[in-house]
Every structure is written in C-alpha cells, then in structure tokens.
Protein backbone atom coordinates (compact mmCIF):
# COMPACT_ATOMS: atom_id res chain seq x y z
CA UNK A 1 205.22 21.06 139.97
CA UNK A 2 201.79 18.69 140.09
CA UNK A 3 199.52 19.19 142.43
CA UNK A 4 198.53 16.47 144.72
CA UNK A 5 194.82 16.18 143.83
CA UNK A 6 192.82 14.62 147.27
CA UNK A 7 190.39 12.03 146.35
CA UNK A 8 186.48 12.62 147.16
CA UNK A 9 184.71 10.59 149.63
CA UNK A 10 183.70 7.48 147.54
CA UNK A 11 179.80 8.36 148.76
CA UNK A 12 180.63 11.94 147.33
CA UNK A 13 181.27 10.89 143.88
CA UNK A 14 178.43 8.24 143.87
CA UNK A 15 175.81 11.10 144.73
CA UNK A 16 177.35 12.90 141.96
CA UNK A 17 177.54 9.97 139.28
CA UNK A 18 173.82 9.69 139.83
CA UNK A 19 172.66 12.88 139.05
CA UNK A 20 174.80 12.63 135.78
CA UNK A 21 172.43 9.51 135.20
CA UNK A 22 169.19 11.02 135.59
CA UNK A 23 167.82 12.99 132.37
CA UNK A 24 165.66 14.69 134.34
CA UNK A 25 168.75 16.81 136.42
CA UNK A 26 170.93 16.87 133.45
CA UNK A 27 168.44 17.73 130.80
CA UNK A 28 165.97 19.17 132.83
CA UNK A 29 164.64 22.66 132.04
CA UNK A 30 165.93 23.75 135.48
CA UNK A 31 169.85 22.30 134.52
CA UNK A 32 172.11 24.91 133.11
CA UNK A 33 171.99 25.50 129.82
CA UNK A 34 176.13 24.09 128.93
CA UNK A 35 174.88 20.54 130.55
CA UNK A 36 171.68 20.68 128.22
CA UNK A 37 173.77 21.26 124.88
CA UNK A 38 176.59 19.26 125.85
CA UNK A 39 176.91 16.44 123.31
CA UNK A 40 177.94 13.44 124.89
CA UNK A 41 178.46 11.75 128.20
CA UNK A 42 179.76 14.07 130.80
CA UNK A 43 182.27 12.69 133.19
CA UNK A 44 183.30 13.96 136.97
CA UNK A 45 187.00 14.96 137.49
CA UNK A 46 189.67 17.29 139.33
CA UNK A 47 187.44 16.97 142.62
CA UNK A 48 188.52 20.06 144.86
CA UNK A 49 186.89 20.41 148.47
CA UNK A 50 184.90 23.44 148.50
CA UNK A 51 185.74 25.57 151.85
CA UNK A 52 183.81 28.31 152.77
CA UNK A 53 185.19 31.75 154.67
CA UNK A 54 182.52 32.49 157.34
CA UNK A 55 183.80 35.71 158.80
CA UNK A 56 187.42 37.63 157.42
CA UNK A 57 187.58 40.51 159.71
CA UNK A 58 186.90 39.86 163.52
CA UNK A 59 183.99 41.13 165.29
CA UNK A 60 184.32 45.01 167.28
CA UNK A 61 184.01 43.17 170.29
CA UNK A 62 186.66 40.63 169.34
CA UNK A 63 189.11 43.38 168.31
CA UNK A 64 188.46 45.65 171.71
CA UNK A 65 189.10 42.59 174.00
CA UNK A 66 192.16 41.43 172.35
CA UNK A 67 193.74 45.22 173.26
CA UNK A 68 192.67 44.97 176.25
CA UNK A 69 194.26 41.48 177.12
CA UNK A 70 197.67 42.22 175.94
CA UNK A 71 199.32 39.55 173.94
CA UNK A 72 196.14 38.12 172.80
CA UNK A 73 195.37 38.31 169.20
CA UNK A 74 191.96 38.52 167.48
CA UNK A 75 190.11 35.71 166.50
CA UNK A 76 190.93 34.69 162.71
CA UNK A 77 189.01 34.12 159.96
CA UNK A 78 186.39 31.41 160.06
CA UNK A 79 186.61 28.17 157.68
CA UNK A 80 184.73 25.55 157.25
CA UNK A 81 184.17 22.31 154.87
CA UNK A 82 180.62 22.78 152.52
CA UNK A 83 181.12 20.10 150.10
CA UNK A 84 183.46 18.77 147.29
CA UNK A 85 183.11 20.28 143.68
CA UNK A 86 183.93 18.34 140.38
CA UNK A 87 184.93 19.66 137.08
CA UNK A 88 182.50 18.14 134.00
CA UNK A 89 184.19 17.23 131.02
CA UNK A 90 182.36 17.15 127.94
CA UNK A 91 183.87 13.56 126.18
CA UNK A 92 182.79 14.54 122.90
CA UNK A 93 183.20 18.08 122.65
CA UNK A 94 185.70 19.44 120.02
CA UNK A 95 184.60 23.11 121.55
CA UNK A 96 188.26 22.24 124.48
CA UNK A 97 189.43 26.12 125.28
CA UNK A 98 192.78 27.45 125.93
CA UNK A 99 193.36 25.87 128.66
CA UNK A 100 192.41 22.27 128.50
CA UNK A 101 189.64 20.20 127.48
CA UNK A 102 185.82 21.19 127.20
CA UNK A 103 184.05 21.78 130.85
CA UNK A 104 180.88 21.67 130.62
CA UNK A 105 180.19 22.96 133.98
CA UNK A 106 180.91 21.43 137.53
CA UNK A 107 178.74 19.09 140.10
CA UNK A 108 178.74 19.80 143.76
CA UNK A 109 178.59 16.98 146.84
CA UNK A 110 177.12 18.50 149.79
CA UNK A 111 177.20 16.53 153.58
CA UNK A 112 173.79 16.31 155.35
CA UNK A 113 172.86 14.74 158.18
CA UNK A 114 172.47 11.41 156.14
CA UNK A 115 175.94 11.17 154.82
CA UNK A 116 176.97 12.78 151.39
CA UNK A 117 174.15 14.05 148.91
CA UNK A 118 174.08 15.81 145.75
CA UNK A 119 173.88 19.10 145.57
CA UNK A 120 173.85 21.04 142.49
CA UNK A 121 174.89 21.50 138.93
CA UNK A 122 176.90 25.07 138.07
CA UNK A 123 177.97 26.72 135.11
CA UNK A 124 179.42 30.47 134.54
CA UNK A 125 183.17 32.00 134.12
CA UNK A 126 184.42 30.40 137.43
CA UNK A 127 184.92 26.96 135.58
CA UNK A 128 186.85 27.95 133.11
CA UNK A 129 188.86 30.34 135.67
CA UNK A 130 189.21 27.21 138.07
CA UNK A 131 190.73 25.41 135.14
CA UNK A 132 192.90 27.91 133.93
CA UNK A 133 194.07 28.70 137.73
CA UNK A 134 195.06 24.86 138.27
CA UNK A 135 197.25 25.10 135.49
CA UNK A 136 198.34 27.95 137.06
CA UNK A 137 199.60 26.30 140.23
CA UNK A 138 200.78 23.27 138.39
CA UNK A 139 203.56 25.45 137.12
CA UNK A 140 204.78 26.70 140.47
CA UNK A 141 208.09 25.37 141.61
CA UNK A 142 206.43 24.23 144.81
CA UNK A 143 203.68 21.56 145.14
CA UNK A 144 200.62 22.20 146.85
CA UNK A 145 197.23 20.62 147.51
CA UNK A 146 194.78 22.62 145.71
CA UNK A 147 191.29 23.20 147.46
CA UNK A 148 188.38 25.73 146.70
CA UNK A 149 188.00 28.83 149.12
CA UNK A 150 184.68 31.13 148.96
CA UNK A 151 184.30 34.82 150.80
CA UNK A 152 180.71 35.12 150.60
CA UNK A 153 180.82 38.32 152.11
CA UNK A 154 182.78 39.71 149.06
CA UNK A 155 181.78 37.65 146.24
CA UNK A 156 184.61 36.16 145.27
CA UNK A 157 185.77 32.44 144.72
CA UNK A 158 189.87 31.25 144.77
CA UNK A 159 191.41 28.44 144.20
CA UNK A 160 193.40 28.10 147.49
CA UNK A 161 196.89 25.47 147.66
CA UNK A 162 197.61 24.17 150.43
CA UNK A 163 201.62 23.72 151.81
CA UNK A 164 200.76 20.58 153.38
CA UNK A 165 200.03 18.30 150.41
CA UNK A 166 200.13 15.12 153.03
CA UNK A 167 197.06 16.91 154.81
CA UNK A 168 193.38 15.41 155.60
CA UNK A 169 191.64 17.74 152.61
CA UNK A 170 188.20 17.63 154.63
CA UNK A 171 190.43 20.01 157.19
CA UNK A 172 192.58 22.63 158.37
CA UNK A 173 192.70 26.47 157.90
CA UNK A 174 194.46 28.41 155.57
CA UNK A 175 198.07 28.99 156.71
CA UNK A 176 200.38 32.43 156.08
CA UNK A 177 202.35 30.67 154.08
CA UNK A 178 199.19 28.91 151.33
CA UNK A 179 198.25 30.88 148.30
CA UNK A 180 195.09 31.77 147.19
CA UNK A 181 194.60 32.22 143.12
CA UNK A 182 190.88 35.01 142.98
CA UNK A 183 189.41 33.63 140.19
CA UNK A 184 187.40 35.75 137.33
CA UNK A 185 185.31 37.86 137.77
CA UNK A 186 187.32 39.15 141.13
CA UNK A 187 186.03 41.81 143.58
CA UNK A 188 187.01 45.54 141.86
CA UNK A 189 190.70 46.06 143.01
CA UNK A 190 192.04 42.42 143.71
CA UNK A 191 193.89 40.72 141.06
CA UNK A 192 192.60 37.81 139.30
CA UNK A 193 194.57 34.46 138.40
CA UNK A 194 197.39 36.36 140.26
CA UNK A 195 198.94 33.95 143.30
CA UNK A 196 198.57 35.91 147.15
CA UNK A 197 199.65 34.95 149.74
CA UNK A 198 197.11 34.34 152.60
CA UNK A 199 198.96 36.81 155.08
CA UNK A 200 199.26 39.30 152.26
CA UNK A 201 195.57 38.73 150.73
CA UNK A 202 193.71 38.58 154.38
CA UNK A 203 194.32 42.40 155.88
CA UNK A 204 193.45 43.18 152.31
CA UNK A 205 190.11 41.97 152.81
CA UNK A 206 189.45 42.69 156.28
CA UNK A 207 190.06 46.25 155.11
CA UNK A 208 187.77 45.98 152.21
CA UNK A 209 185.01 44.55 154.57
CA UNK A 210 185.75 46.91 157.57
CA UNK A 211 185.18 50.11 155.21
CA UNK A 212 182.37 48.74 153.99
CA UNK A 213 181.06 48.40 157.56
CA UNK A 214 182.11 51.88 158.57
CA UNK A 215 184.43 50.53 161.27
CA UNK A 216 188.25 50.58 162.01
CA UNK A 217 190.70 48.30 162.40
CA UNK A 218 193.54 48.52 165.12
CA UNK A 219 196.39 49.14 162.12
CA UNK A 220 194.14 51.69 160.61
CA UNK A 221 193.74 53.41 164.14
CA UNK A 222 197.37 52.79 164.75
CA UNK A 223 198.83 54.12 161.32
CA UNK A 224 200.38 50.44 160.39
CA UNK A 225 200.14 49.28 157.04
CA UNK A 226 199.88 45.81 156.35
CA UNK A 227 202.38 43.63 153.86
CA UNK A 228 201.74 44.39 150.38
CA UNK A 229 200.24 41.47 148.02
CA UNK A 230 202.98 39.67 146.86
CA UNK A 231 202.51 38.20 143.30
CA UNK A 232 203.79 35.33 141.73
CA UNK A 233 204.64 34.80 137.98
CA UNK A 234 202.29 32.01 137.66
C-alpha cells in the first residue's frame, strides 16, 4: 500500500537546498565522507519528520501516585517534533543498493527561534535501513504516514507509521494501534526491520530502561506480563 509521504515546510527544504549549494558544507573537511565522494549533484527527497521520545517509562513518583489515585494511569511516553530529515540521492551514482537508488546520506531541518534552519548532514547504516524499512511499509496492506521516531535513552532510531495518514505530520503521539519499524543497528534483543506495534514495543522498553535503572514497574511487582511483540511479515 503507498505511504502518504507529508510535505516539509517550504522554509524547511529551502534551509536544506542551501546547504547542498555551499561547497564549503558539502565538501568541507568537516562533511561526511559519502557527501565528499559523491559524484554528482545531490538532491533532497522522502522528507520524514523526525520525532524524538523524551521519556518511555514514567517517573517513580509518577507510577506511586497513579496507585494511589485509583483509575488514574501513568503519564505516557513523551514526544516531541525536532526537525524534518531528507534522504540524499546521489543523481549520478551507478553504486544504487538493494533497495533503491544511491543515498548518499540525509540532511536535517531543525526549528529555532527564527523559523526553520539547517541543521546537519548524516551518514552511517540508518540511511540505508530507513530506505530499506520504507519499502518495508510500502508493502503492508494498510497505508500509513511514515514519520521518524528516536529513543535517545536506548539508542535506537524507527521508522514509525502513523494510522492517521490525513494527520498534521508536525503532531500527535504515537497511538496503540501505529507501528514502529527499529532500524539497524537495533538495541541487543529488539528486532530490526521487523514491524511492532507501539502497545507491544512500549512495555518492552520501559522494561529495558527500568532494569537498567534498578527500579520496578507495577506489572513486574504485580506478576503481569505485558503483550508479546507482534511481528508482521513485512
């Protein structure tokens, strides 16, 4: 099923398309190496709003008041907007992988107080895995809008699609029903470029991140499990 691709801000893409034009950024010593070698004119595409997880598993305080005010729940996780990222293809490039054409690396739009600004150029296995994930979720039988989701406090980096393909991209929060697509390299014991769903993948990592903290959650000290993942065939 395609994916309903959003459409950057217009300033967004403009910061970016700038950068491209400056040989200092591009071919700069401090510009990863792919954009240095890359043999022709590299061009901006597949832009995916880059979402950052703040927080997975709530706070110790969070967790004790929600007991003791039955029928509240914890607080959930914590999302919030950091920018829009775009894929780089290489026009000229004969090098195109397994999954698509040549990516040279992506470009990231960052907002600042004075509108939309350019943020950085990136390189490394996530932009192949991005690519290789999107064609992934293009072959679902339901159609999503694809975004990008970071856990900073676990390393890791999905490609997260969104049910609501009619929805404003620069919002929302990931719902139980989305699915989030870790991309490689994954944190040790959670499947890469294998679909989750969000209230499958979530107590997974708020268990990760509460062992690492030392601390229990209330289905540990209760002796619930949570849903196993469930896994697609994408």
């Amino acid at each position: 099923m395609p994916l309903h691709v959003s459409e950057a801000p217009a300033p967004a893409l403009r910061s970016v398309l700038t950068a491209l034009g400056s040989p200092t950024a591009v071919r700069g010593t401090r510009a990863p190496a792919t954009l240095r070698a890359a043999q022709g004119q590299l061009r901006p595409e597949l832009p995916l709003p880059a979402y950052e997880m703040a927080r997975v598993a709530p706070r110790t305080q969070e967790r004790a008041h929600a007991r003791d005010h039955a029928g509240q729940a914890a607080p959930g996780p914590l999302t919030r907007l950091t920018g829009w990222r775009f894929l780089l293809r290489d026009e000229t490039s004969e090098a195109a992988g397994p999954h698509g054409a040549a990516h040279a690396g992506t470009a990231e739009a960052v907002l600042t107080a004075d509108g939309w600004a350019f943020g950085q150029f990136r390189q490394g296995p996530y932009v192949l895995s991005t690519v290789r994930a999107m064609h992934q979720a293009e072959a679902l039988p339901t159609p999503y809008q694809p975004r990008l989701l970071s856990v900073p406090e676990l390393y890791m980096l999905t490609l997260w699609l969104h049910r609501d393909t009619s929805a404003d991209p620069a919002e929302g929060e990931p719902e139980p029903a989305d699915l989030l697509i870790p991309l490689a390299p994954a944190p040790p014991g959670i499947a890469a470029h294998t679909a989750h769903r969000v209230d499958a993948l979530l107590p997974v990592l708020t268990r990760r991140l509460v062992t690492a903290t030392g601390t229990s959650t209330p289905s540990a000290a209760s002796g619930t499990q949570t849903a196993p993942l469930l896994r697609t065939s994408a």
